[in-house]
Protein backbone atom coordinates (compact mmCIF):
# COMPACT_ATOMS: atom_id res chain seq x y z
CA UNK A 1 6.15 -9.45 29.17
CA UNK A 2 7.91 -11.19 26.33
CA UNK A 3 7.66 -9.71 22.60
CA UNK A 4 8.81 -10.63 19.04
CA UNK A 5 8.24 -8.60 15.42
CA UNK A 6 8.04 -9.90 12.40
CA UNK A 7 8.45 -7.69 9.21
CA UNK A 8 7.46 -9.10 5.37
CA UNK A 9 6.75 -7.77 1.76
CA UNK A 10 3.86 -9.29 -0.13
CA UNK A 11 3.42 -8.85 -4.00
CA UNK A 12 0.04 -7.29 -3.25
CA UNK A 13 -1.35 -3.80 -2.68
CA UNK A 14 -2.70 -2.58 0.60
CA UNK A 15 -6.21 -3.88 0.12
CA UNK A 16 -5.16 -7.04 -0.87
CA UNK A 17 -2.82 -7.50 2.25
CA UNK A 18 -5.07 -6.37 5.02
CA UNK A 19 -8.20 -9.02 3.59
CA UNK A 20 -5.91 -12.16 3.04
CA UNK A 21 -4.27 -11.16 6.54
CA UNK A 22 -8.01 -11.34 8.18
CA UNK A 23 -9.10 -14.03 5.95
CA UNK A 24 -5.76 -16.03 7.42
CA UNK A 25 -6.52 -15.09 10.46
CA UNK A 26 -3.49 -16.19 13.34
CA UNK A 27 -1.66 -19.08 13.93
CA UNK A 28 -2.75 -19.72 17.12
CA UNK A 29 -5.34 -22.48 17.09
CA UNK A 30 -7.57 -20.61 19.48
CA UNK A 31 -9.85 -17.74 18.49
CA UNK A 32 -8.90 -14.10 18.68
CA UNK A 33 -10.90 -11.03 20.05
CA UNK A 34 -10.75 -8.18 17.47
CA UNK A 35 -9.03 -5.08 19.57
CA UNK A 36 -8.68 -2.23 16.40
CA UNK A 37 -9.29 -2.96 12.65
CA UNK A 38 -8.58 -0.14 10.46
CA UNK A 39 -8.78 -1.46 7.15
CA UNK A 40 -6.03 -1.11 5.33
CA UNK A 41 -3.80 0.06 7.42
CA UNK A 42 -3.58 -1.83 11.00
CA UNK A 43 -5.51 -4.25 12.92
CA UNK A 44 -4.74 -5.90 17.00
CA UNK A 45 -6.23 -9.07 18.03
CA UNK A 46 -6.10 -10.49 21.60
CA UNK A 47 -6.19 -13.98 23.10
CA UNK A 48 -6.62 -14.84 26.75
CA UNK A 49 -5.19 -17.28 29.52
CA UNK A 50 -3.90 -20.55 27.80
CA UNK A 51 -1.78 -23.50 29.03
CA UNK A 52 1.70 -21.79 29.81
CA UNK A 53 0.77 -18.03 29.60
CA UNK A 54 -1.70 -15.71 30.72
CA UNK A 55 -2.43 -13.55 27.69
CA UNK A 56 -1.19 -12.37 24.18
CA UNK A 57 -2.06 -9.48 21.45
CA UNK A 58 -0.65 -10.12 17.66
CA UNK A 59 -0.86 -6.54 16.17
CA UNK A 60 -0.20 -5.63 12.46
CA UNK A 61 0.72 -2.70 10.38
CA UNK A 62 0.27 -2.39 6.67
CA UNK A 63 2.39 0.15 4.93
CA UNK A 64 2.73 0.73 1.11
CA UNK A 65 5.95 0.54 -0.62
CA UNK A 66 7.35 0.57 -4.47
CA UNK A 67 7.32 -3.15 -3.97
CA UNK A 68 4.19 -3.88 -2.30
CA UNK A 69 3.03 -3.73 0.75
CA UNK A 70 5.08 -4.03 4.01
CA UNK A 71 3.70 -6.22 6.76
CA UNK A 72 5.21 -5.39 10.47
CA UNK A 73 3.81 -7.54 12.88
CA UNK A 74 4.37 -7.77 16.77
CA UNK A 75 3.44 -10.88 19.07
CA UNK A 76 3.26 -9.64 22.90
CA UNK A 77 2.27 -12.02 25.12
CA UNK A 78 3.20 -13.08 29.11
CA UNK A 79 3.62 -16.56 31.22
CA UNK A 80 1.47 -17.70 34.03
CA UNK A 81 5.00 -18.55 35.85
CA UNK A 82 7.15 -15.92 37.47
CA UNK A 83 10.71 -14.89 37.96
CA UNK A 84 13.47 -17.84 36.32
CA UNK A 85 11.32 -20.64 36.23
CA UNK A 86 8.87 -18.21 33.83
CA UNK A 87 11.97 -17.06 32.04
CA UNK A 88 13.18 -20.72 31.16
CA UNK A 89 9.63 -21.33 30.13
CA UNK A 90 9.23 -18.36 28.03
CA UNK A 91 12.73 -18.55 26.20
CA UNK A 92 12.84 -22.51 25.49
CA UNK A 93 9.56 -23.52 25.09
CA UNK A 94 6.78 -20.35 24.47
CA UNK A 95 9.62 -17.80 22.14
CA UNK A 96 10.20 -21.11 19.99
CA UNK A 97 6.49 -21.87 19.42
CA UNK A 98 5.89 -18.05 18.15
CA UNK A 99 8.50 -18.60 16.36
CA UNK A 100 7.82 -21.51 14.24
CA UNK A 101 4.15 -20.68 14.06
CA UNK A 102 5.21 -17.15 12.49
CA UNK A 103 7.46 -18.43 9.97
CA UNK A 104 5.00 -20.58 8.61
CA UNK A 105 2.20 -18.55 8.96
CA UNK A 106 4.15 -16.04 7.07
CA UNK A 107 5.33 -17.83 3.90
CA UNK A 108 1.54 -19.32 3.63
CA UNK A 109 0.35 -15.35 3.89
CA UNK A 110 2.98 -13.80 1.57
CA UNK A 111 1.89 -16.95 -1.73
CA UNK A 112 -2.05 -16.21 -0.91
CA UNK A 113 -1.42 -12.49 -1.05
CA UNK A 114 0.28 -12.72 -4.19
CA UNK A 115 -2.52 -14.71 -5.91
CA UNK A 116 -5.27 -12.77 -4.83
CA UNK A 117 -3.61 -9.50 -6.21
CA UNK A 118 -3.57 -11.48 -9.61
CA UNK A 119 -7.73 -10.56 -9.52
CA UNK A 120 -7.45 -7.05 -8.83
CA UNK A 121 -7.21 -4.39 -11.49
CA UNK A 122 -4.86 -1.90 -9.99
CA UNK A 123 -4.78 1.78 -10.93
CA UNK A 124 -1.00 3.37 -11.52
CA UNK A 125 -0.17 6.73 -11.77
CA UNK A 126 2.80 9.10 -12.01
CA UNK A 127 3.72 13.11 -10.54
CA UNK A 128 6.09 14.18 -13.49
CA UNK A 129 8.38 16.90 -12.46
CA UNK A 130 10.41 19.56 -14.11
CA UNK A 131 12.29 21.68 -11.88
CA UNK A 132 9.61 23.28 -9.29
CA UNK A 133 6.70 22.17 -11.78
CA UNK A 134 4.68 19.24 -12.58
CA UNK A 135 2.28 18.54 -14.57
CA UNK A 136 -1.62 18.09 -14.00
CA UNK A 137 -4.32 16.90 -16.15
CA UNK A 138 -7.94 17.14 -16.15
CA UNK A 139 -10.48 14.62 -17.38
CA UNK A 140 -12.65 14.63 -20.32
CA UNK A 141 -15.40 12.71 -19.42
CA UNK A 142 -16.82 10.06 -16.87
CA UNK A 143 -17.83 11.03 -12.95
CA UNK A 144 -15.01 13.54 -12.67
CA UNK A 145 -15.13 15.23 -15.66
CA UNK A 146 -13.14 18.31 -15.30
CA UNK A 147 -11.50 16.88 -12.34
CA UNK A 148 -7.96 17.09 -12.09
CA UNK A 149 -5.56 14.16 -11.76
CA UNK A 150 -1.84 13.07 -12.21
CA UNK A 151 -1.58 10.90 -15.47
CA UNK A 152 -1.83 7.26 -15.15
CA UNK A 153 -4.53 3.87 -15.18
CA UNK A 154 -4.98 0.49 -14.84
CA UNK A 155 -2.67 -1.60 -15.19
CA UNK A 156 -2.92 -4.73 -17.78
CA UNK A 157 -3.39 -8.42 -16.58
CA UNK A 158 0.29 -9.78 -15.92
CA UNK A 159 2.11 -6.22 -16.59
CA UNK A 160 4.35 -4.86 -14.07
CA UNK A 161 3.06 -2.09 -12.29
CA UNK A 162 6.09 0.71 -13.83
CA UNK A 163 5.44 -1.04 -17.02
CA UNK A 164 1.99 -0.34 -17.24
CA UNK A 165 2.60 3.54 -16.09
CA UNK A 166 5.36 3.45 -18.96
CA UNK A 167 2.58 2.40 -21.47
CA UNK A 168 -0.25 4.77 -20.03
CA UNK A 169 2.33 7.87 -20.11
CA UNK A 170 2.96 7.05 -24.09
CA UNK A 171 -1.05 6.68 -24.83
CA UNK A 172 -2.76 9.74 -22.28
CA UNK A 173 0.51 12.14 -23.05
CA UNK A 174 2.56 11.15 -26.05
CA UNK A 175 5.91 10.45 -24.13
CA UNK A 176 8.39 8.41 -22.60
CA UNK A 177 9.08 8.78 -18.82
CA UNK A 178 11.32 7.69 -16.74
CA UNK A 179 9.88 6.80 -13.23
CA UNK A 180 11.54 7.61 -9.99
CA UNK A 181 10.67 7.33 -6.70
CA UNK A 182 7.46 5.64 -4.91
CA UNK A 183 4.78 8.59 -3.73
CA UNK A 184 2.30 6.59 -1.97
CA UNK A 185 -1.07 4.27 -2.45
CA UNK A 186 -4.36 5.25 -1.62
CA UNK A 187 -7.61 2.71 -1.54
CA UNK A 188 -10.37 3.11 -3.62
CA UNK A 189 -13.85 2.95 -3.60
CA UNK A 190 -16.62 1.12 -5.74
CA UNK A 191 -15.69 -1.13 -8.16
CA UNK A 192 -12.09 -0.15 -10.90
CA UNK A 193 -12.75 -2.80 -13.75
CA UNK A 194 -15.15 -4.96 -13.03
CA UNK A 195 -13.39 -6.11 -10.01
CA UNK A 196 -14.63 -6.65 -6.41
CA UNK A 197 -15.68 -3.27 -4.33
CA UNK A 198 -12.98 -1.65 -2.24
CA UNK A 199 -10.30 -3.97 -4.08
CA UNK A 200 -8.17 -2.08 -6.30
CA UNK A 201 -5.81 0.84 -5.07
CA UNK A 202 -3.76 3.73 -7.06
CA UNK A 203 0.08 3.66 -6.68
CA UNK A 204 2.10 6.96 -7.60
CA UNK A 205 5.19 7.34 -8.51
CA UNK A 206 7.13 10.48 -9.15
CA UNK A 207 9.09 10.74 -12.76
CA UNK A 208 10.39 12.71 -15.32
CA UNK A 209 9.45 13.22 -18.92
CA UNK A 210 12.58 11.08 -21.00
CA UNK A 211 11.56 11.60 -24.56
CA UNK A 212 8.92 13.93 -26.03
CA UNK A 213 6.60 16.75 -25.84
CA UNK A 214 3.29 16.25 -23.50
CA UNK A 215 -0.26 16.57 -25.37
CA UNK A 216 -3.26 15.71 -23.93
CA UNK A 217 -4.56 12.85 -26.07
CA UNK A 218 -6.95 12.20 -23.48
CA UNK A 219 -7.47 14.85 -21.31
CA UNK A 220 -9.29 18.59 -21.73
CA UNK A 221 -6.09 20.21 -20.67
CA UNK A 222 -2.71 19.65 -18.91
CA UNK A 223 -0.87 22.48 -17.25
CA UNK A 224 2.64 22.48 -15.02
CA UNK A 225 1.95 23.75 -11.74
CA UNK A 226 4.04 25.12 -8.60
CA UNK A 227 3.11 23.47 -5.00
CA UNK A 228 1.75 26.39 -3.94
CA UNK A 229 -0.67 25.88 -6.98
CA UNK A 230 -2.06 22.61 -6.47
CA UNK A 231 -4.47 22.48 -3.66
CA UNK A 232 -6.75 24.83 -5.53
CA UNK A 233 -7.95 22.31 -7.96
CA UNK A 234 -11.25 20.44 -8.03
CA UNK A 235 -9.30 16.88 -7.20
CA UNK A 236 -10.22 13.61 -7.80
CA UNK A 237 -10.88 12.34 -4.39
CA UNK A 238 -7.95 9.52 -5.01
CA UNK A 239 -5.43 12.07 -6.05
CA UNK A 240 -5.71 14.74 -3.23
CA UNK A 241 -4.13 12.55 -0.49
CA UNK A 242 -1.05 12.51 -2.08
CA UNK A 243 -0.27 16.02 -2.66
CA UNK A 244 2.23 16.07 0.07
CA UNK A 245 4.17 13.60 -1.18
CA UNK A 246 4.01 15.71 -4.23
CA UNK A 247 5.12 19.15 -2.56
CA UNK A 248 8.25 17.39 -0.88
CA UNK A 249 9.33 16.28 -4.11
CA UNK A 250 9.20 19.64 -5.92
CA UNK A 251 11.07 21.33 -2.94
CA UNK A 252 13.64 19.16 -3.19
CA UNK A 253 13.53 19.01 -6.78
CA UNK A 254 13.74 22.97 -7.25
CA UNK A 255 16.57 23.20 -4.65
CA UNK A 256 18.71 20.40 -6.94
């Protein structure tokens, strides 16, 4: 069995990557029988017995990052000739094809990516710590109302995704903030801004307050919180998943 990965970063979140990736589909010229699809995360396709070898899987992992998403791919396949002669076959003439039809596949996949996620309104957010605390706000009005969140929202046609938690940060809270470290993305359902269903994701970052004193110009209330505090709230279903993330960063931020 012969096998080669491929690892890129598109400019898109993980919605966005896992439906151009499908919509692509492989650069095999042959079709491709759908193994696993878990959308957005990962997705295996298999092909059988062609001129040269006898089968091959392309498998896929999507994986959010502060950049985008992270694509790792993996191409297993084998050759219908054995021992040197299938060697010699598989290193000249079969490893150079996957290669070639990667690297282009890629580049095509990585431009399309990038120009779908131009017609998504995406949702940013931020986890601002001080010390072993950080703070919590619940909304005022829409389907969850008295909800709690972490501050944050969409983000502006052509605005950077930090830029546009920047800007959300000054108008929900009154302050500056200085973001840190990526937290995580989570999909989300229905429609965020008039966009297509199940497009648009929220992307957390953790941060710290740079200038000013919080006030909830837009929320009921805001409150700091400890970890062991949090996962007593009434959560907005997008929020909840990332409270891990959040935990690790107040442990290590307390033990600073």
């Amino acid at each position: 069995m012969s096998q080669l990965r491929f690892t890129t970063v598109v400019e898109a979140p993980l919605t966005v990557a896992f439906d151009v990736a499908r919509a692509l589909g492989r650069p095999w010229g042959e079709p491709l029988e759908e193994v696993v699809s878990v959308r957005p995360f990962r997705d295996v396709y298999a092909a059988g017995p062609r001129r040269g070898r006898r089968w091959l899987t392309h498998s896929r992992r999507f994986s959010a990052t502060g950049a985008g998403t992270l694509v790792d791919e993996q191409v297993d396949w084998a050759t219908t000739l054995p021992g040197f002669l299938g060697a010699v076959v598989d290193q000249l003439v079969l490893r150079r094809r996957v290669v070639r039809a990667m690297q282009a596949h890629l580049d095509a996949y990585a431009a399309a990516a990038a120009r779908r996620a131009l017609d998504v309104v995406q949702v940013v957010g931020v986890a601002l710590v001080d010390g072993d605390r950080v703070l919590v706000a619940q909304r005022a009005d829409g389907p969850f109302a008295g909800c709690w969140e972490f501050p944050g929202g969409k983000v502006e046609p052509g605005e950077a995704d930090l830029d546009a938690l920047v800007r959300e940060c000054r108008e929900e809270l009154g302050v500056d903030v200085a973001p840190q470290a990526f937290l995580g993305e989570v999909p989300l359902d229905g429609v965020v801004g008039g966009g297509a269903p199940g497009a648009s994701t929220l992307r957390v970052w953790w941060g710290r307050v740079a200038a000013g004193a919080v006030t909830p110009h837009e929320h009921t209330e805001l409150r700091w919180l400890r970890a062991d505090e949090l996962a007593a709230l009434d959560w907005i279903p997008a929020d909840r998943p990332l409270l891990p993330a959040v935990v690790r960063v107040l442990a290590r931020s307390s033990g600073a």
